[in-house]
Protein backbone atom coordinates (compact mmCIF):
# COMPACT_ATOMS: atom_id res chain seq x y z
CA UNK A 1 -2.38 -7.03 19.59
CA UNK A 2 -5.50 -6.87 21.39
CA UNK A 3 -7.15 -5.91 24.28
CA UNK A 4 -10.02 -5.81 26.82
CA UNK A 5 -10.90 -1.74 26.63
CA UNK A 6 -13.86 -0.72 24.76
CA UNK A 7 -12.24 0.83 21.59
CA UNK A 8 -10.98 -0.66 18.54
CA UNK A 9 -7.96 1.02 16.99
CA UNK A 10 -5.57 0.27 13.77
CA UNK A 11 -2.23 -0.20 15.02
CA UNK A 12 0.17 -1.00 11.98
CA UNK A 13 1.90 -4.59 12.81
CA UNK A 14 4.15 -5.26 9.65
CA UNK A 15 6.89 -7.16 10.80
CA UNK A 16 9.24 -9.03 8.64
CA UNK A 17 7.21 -12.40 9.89
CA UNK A 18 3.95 -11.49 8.79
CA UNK A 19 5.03 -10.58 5.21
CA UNK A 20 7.62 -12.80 4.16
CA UNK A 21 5.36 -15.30 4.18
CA UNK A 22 2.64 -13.23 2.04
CA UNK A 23 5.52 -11.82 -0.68
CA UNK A 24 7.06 -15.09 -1.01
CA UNK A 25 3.49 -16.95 -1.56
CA UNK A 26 2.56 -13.95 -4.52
CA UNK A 27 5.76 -14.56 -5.86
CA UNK A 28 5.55 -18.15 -6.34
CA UNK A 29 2.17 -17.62 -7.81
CA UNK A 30 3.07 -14.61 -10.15
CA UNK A 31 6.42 -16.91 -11.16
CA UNK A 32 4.52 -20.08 -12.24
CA UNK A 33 2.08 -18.01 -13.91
CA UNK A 34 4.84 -16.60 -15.76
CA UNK A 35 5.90 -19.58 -16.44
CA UNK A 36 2.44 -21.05 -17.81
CA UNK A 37 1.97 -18.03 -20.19
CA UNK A 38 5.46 -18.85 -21.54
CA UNK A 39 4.25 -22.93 -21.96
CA UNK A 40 1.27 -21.80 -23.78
CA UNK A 41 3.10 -19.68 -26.42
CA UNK A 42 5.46 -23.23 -27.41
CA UNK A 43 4.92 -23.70 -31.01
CA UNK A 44 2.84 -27.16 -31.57
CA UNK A 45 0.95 -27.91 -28.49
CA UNK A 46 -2.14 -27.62 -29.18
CA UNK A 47 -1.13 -29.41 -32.71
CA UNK A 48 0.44 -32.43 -30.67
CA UNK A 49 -2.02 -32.82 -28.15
CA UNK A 50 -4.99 -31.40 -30.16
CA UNK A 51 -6.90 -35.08 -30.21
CA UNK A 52 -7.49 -35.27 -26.61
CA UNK A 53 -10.98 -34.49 -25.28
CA UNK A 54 -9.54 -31.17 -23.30
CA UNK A 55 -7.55 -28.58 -24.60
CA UNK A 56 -4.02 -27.67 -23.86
CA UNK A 57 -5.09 -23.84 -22.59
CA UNK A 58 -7.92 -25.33 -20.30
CA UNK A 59 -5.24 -27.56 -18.70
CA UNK A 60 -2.74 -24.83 -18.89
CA UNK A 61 -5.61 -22.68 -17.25
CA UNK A 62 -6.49 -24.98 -14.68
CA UNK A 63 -2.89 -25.36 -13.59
CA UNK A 64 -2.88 -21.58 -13.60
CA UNK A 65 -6.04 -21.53 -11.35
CA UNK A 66 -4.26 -23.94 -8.95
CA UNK A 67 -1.48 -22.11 -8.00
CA UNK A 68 -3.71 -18.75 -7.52
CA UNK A 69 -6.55 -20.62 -5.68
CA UNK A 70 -3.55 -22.36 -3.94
CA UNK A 71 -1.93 -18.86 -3.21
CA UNK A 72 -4.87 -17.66 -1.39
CA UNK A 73 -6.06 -20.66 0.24
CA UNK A 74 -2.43 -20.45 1.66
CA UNK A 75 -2.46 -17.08 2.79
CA UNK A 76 -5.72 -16.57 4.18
CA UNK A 77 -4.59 -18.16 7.80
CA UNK A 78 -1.39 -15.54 7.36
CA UNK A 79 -3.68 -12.67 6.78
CA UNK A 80 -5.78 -13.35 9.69
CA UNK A 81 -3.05 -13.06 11.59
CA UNK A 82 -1.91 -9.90 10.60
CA UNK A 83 -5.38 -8.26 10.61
CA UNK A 84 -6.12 -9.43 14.06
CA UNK A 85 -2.03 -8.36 14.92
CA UNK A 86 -3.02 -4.79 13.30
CA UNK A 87 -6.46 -4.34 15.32
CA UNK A 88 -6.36 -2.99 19.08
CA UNK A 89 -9.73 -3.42 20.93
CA UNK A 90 -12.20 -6.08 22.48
CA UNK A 91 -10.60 -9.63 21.91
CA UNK A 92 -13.99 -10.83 20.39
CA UNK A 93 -13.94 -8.02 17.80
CA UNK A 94 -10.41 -8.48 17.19
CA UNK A 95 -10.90 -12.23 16.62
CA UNK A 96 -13.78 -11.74 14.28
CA UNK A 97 -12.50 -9.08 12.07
CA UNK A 98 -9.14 -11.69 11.39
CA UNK A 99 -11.37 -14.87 10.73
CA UNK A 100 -13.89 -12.64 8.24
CA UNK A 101 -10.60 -11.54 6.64
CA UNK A 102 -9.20 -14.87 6.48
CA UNK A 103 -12.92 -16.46 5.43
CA UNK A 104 -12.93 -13.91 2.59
CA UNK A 105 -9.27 -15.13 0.81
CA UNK A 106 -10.80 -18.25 0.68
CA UNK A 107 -14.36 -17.81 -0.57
CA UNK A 108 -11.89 -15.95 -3.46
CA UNK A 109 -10.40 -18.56 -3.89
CA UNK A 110 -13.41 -21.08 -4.28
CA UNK A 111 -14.50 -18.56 -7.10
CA UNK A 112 -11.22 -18.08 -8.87
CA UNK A 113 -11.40 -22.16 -8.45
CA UNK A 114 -14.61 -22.23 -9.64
CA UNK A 115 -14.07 -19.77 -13.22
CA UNK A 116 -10.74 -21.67 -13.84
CA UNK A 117 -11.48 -25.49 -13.49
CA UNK A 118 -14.46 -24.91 -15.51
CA UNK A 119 -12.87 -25.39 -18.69
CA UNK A 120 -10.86 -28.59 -17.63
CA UNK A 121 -13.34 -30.43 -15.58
CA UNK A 122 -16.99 -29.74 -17.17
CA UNK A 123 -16.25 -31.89 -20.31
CA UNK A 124 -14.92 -34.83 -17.94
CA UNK A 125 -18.08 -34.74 -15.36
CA UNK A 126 -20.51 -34.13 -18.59
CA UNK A 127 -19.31 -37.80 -19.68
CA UNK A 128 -19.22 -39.43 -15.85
CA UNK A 129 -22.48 -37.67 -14.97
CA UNK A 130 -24.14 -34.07 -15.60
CA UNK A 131 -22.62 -31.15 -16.05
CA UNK A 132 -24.49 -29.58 -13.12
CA UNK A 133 -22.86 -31.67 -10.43
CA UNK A 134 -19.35 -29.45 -10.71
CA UNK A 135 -21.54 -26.60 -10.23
CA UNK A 136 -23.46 -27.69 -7.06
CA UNK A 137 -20.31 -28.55 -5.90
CA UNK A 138 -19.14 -25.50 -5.97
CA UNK A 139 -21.99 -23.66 -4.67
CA UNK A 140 -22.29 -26.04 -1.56
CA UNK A 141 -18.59 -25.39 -0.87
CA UNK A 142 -18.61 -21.59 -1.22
CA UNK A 143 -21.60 -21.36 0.50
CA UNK A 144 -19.15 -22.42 3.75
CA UNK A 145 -17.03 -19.34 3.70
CA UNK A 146 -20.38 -17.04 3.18
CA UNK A 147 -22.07 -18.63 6.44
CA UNK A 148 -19.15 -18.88 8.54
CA UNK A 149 -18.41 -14.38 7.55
CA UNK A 150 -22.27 -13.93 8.12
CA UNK A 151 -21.77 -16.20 11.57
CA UNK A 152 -18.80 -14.07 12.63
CA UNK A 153 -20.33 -10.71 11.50
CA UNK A 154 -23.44 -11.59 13.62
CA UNK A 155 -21.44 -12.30 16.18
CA UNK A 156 -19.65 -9.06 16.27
CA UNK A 157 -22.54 -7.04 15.68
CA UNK A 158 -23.27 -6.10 19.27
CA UNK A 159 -19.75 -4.74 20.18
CA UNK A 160 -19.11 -3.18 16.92
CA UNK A 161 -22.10 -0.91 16.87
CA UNK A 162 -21.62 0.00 20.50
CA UNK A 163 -17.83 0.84 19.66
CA UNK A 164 -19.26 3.46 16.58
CA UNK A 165 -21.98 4.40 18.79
CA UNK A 166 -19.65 5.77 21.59
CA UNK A 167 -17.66 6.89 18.66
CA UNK A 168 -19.69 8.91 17.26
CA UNK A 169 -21.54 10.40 20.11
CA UNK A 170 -17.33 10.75 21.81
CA UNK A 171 -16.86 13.31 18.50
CA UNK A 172 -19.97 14.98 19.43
CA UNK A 173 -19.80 15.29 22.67
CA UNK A 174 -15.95 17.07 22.21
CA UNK A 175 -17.64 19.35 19.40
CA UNK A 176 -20.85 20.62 21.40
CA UNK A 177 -19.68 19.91 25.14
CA UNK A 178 -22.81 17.85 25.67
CA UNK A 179 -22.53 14.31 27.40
CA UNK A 180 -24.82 11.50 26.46
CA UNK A 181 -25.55 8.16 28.58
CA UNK A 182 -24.67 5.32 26.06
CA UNK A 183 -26.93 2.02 26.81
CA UNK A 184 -24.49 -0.69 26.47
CA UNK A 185 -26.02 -4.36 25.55
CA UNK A 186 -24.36 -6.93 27.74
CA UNK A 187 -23.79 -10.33 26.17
């Protein structure tokens, strides 16, 4: 919950609705994982399908990297939620520290992506086109999540440091009795 006062505050929210979700996403991940590791120990796989251009562990790996990339792609608008659900304080602050959260699971995810795809896809693009195209790719897509954080942090920059400054000078002031004018930035 949020408000309009000038102070920014943890407040724990964790009700059943904002981590069923979460648990039941991790498990689903951690299960087919499970389940991956246990399709890549079968006797004769890579003996049976050994001829074809890609290997059985970098499709078992980028199958793998789906369902983790998947798992946080899916929970970062969930964990926005709950950070901005956890945070009392100025809306706009609020706001900002939930979508920097949420922008953070999924420039994650675009590296755990990025690692685990490698194996599967580089061979393909090297014979469509060059190899460097999957990695621009993924630099022009993660370089989304990194502008939209810096965007938001910019944004926020104003309130936060005037909610530390009074902060900070609020601790003082109840150690040494002195009072300080704060000059506050309007927007």
């Amino acid at each position: 919950m949020s408000d309009d006062n000038d102070t920014i505050a943890f407040s724990p929210a964790l009700e059943e609705s904002h981590i069923y979700p979460l648990v039941r996403i991790a498990l689903i991940a951690v299960g087919g994982l499970v389940l991956l590791g246990l399709v890549s120990l079968l006797p004769g796989l890579e003996v049976l399908f050994g001829g074809f251009e890609i290997s059985v562990s970098a499709v078992l790996l980028a199958l793998g990297t789906y369902l983790v990339a998947g798992g946080l792609l899916a929970v970062a608008g969930r964990v926005e939620a709950l950070v901005a659900d956890s945070l009392e304080g100025p809306q706009r602050v609020v706001e900002d520290t939930g979508a920097i959260a949420k922008y953070l699971f999924v420039f994650v995810a675009l590296l755990v992506a990025y690692q685990g795809f490698a194996p599967a896809l580089v061979p393909m693009v090297e014979n469509v086109a060059a190899a460097w195209v999957y990695h621009l790719v993924f630099l022009l897509v993660t370089l989304v999540p990194v502008a939209l954080i810096a965007r938001r942090l910019h944004r926020s920059l104003d309130p936060v440091t005037d909610l530390i400054t009074r902060g900070l000078l609020d601790s003082r002031t109840r150690r040494t009795g002195e009072e300080t004018e704060i000059p506050v930035e309007s927007e």
